[in-house]
Protein backbone atom coordinates (compact mmCIF):
# COMPACT_ATOMS: atom_id res chain seq x y z
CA UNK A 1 0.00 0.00 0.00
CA UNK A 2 1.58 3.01 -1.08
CA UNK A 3 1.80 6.42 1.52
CA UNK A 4 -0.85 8.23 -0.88
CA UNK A 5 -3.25 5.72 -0.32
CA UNK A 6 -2.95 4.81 3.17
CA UNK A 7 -4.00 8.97 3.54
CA UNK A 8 -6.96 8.51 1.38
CA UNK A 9 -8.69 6.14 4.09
CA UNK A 10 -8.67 8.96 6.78
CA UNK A 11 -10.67 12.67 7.47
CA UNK A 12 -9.44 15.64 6.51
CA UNK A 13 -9.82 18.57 9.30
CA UNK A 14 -12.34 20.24 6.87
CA UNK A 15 -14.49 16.85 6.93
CA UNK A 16 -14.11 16.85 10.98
CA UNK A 17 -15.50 20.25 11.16
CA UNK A 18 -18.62 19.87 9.32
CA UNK A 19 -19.13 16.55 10.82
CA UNK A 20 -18.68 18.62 14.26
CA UNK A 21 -20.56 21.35 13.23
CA UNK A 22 -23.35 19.08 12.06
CA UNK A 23 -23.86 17.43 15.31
CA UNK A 24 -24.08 20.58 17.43
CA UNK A 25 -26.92 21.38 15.50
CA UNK A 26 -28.47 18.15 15.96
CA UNK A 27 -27.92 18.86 19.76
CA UNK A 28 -29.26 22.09 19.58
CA UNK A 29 -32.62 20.89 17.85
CA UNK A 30 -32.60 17.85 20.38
CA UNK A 31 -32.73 20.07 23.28
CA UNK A 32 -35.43 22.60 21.64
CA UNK A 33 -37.71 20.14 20.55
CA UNK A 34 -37.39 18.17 24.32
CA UNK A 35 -37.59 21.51 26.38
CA UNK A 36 -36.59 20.30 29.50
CA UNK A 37 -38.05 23.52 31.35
CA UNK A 38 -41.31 22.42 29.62
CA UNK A 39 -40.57 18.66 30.54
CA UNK A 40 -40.31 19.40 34.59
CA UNK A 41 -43.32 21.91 34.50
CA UNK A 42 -45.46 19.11 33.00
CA UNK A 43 -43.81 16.69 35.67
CA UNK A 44 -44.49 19.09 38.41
CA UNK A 45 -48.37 19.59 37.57
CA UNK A 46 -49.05 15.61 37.05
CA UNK A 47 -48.29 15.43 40.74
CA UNK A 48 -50.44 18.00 41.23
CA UNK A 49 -53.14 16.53 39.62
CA UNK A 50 -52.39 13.18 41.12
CA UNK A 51 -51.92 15.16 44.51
CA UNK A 52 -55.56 16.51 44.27
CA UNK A 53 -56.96 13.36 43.01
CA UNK A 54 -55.50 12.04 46.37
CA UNK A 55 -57.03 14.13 48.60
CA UNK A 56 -60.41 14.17 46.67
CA UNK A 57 -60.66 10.74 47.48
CA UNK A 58 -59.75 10.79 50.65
CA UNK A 59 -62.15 13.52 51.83
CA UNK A 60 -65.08 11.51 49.88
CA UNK A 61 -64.34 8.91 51.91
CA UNK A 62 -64.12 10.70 55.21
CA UNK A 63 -67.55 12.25 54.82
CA UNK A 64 -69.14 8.75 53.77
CA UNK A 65 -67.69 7.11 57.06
CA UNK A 66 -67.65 9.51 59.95
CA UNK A 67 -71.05 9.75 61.90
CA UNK A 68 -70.43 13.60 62.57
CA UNK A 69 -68.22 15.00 59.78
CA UNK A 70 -66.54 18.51 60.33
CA UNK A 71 -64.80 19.52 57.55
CA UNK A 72 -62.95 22.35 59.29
CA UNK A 73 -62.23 20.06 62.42
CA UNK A 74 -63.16 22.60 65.36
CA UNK A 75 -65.40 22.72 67.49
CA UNK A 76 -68.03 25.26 66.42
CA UNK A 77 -69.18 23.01 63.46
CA UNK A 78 -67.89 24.19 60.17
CA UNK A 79 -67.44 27.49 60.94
CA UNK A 80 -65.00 28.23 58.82
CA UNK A 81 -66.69 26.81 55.99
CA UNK A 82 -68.69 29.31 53.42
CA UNK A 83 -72.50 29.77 55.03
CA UNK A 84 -70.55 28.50 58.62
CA UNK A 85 -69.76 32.30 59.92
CA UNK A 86 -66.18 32.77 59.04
CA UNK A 87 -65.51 31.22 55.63
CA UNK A 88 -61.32 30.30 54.85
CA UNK A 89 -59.35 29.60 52.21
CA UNK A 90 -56.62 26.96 53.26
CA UNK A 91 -53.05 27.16 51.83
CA UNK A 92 -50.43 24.74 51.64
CA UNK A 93 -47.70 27.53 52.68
CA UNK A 94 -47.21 29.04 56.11
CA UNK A 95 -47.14 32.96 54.50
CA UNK A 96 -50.10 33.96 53.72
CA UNK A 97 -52.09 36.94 55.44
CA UNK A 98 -54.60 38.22 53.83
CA UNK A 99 -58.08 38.38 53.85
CA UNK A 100 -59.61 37.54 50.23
CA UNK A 101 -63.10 38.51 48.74
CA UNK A 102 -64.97 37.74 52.08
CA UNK A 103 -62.46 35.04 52.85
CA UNK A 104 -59.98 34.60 55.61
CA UNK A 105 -57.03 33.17 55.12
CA UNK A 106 -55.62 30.38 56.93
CA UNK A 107 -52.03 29.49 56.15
CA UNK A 108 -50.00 26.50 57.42
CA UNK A 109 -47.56 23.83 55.78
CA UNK A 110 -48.36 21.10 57.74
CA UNK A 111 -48.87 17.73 56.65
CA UNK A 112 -50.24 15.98 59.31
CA UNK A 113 -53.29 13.58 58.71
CA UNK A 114 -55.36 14.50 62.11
CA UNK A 115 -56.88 17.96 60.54
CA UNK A 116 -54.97 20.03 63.56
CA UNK A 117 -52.45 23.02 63.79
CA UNK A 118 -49.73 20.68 61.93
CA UNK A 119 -52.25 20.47 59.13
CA UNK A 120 -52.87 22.81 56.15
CA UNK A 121 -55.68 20.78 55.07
CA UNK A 122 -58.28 20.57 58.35
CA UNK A 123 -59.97 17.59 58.20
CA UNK A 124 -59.25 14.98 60.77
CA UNK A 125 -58.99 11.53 58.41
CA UNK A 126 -57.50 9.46 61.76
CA UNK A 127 -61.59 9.44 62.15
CA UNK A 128 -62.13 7.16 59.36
CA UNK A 129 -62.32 3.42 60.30
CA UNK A 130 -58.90 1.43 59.68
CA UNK A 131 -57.41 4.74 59.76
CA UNK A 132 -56.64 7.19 57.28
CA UNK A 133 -56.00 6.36 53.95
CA UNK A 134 -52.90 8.69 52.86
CA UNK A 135 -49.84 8.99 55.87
CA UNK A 136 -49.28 12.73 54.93
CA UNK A 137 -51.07 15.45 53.34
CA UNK A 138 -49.17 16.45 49.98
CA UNK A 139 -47.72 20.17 49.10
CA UNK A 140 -47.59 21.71 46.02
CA UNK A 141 -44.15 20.86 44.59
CA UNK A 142 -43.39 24.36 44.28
CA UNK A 143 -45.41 25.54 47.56
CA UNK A 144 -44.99 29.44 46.85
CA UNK A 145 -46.65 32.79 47.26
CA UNK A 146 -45.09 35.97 45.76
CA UNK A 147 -46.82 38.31 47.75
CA UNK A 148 -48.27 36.79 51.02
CA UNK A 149 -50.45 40.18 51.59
CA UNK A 150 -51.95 39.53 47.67
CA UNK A 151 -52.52 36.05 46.90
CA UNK A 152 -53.14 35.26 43.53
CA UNK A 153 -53.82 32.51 40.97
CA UNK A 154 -50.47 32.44 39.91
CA UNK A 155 -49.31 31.35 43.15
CA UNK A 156 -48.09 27.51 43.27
CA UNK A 157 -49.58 26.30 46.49
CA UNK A 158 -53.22 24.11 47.01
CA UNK A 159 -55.86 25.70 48.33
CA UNK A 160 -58.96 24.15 50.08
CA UNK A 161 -62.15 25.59 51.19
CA UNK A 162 -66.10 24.26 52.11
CA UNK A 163 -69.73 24.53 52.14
CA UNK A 164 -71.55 24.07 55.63
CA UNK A 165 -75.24 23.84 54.22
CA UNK A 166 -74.38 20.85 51.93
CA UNK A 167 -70.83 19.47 53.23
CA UNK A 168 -69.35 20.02 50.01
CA UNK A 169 -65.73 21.11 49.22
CA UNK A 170 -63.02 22.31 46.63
CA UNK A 171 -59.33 21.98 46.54
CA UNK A 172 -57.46 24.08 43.80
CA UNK A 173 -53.86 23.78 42.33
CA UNK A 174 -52.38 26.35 39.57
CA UNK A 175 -50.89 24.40 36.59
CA UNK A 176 -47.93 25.93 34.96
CA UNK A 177 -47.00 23.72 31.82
CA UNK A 178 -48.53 24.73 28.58
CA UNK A 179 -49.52 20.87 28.38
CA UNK A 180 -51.94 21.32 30.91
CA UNK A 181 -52.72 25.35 30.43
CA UNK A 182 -52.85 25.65 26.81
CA UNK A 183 -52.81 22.59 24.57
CA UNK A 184 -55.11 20.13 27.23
CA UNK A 185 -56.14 23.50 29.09
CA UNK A 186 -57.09 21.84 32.35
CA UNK A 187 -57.89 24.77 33.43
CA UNK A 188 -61.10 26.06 31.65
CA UNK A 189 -62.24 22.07 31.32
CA UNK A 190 -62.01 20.70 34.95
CA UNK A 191 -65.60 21.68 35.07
CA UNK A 192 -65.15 24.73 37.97
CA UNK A 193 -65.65 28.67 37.99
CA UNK A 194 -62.22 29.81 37.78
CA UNK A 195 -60.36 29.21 34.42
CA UNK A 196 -56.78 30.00 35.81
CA UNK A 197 -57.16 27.16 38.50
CA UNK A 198 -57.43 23.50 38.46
CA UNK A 199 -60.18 22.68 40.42
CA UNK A 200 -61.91 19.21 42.01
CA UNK A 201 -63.78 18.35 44.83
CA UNK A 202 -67.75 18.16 45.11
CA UNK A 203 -68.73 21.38 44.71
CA UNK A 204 -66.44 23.44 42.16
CA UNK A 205 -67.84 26.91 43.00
CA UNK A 206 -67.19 27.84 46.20
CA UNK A 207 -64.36 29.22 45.85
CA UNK A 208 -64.33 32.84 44.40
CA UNK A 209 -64.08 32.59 40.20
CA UNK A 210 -61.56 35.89 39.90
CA UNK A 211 -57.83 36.31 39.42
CA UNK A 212 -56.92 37.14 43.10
CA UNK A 213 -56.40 34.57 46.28
């Protein structure tokens, strides 16, 4: 084999480049068309959704096996459910102050299962025969408020809130992905009054239908 040929069989630097060059692009597309900001947000707001699910069940089945279900666990009988005296929103975060369209805030980041101060959700599920069914209420995975004086649907956090009259409740989650906000908009289809919240529960309209709380 003679030295011309033998440097036939390789790359030249020119041939390296584009071959370089081409795969950076490839990269570049990979990582556009993937989005992995886009990826976590929809990751983030299945749990959600799964998180809500959760604790929709869970409540349904505390109110069909307690004799005396309170759904605000105190001792003046729902009274901080709407049509109970002082109606609350609930929040999965420990900042929030304000008072919102006619209701109070109450604003804890516990996850204890017994409805109590160590519990932002206040319903007592130990009551349910065999015990309760989930071992820790869930937080948003983001769990944030921007301005804890102004709440707002853009906040990350759950929030819960209940009917007296008919035992009813809601628990709301923001969504953030544009899976879930844009091309599935679960938003304006979960059935509820408030089309920049994710709502479930048995009554979707108790809690207020605007952009702030």
């Amino acid at each position: 084999m003679t030295i011309k040929e033998n440097k036939a069989k390789g790359f030249t630097l020119l041939e390296l480049l584009i071959v370089i060059a081409i795969l950076a692009i490839l990269s570049v597309a990979l990582v556009l068309m993937l989005n992995p900001a886009e990826t976590l947000k929809k990751g983030r707001d299945s749990q959600r959704m799964s998180d809500l699910a959760t604790m929709k069940t869970a409540i349904g089945l505390y109110l069909t096996t307690v004799t005396t279900p309170d759904l605000t666990n105190e001792a003046t009988d729902n009274d901080r459910c709407v049509n109970g005296g002082t109606p609350s929103i609930f929040y999965s975060n420990d900042t929030v102050t304000a008072t919102i369209a006619g209701f109070t805030a109450v604003s804890t980041a516990g996850t204890s299962v017994d409805g109590g101060a160590t519990s932002w959700l206040p319903v007592d599920f130990t009551q349910i025969s065999g015990g309760s069914p989930i071992s820790n209420l869930p937080l948003d995975p983001v769990n944030t408020v921007a301005l804890p004086a102004a709440p707002a649907n853009t906040d990350l956090v759950y929030r819960y809130a209940c009917d007296k009259d008919n035992l009813t409740f809601e628990i709301n989650a923001t969504l953030e992905s544009d899976a879930f906000t844009s091309v599935d908009n679960k938003h304006v289809n979960d059935g509820g009054n408030n089309n920049n919240l994710f709502e479930v529960g048995s009554s979707l309209t108790i809690l207020p239908g605007g952009d702030t709380f």
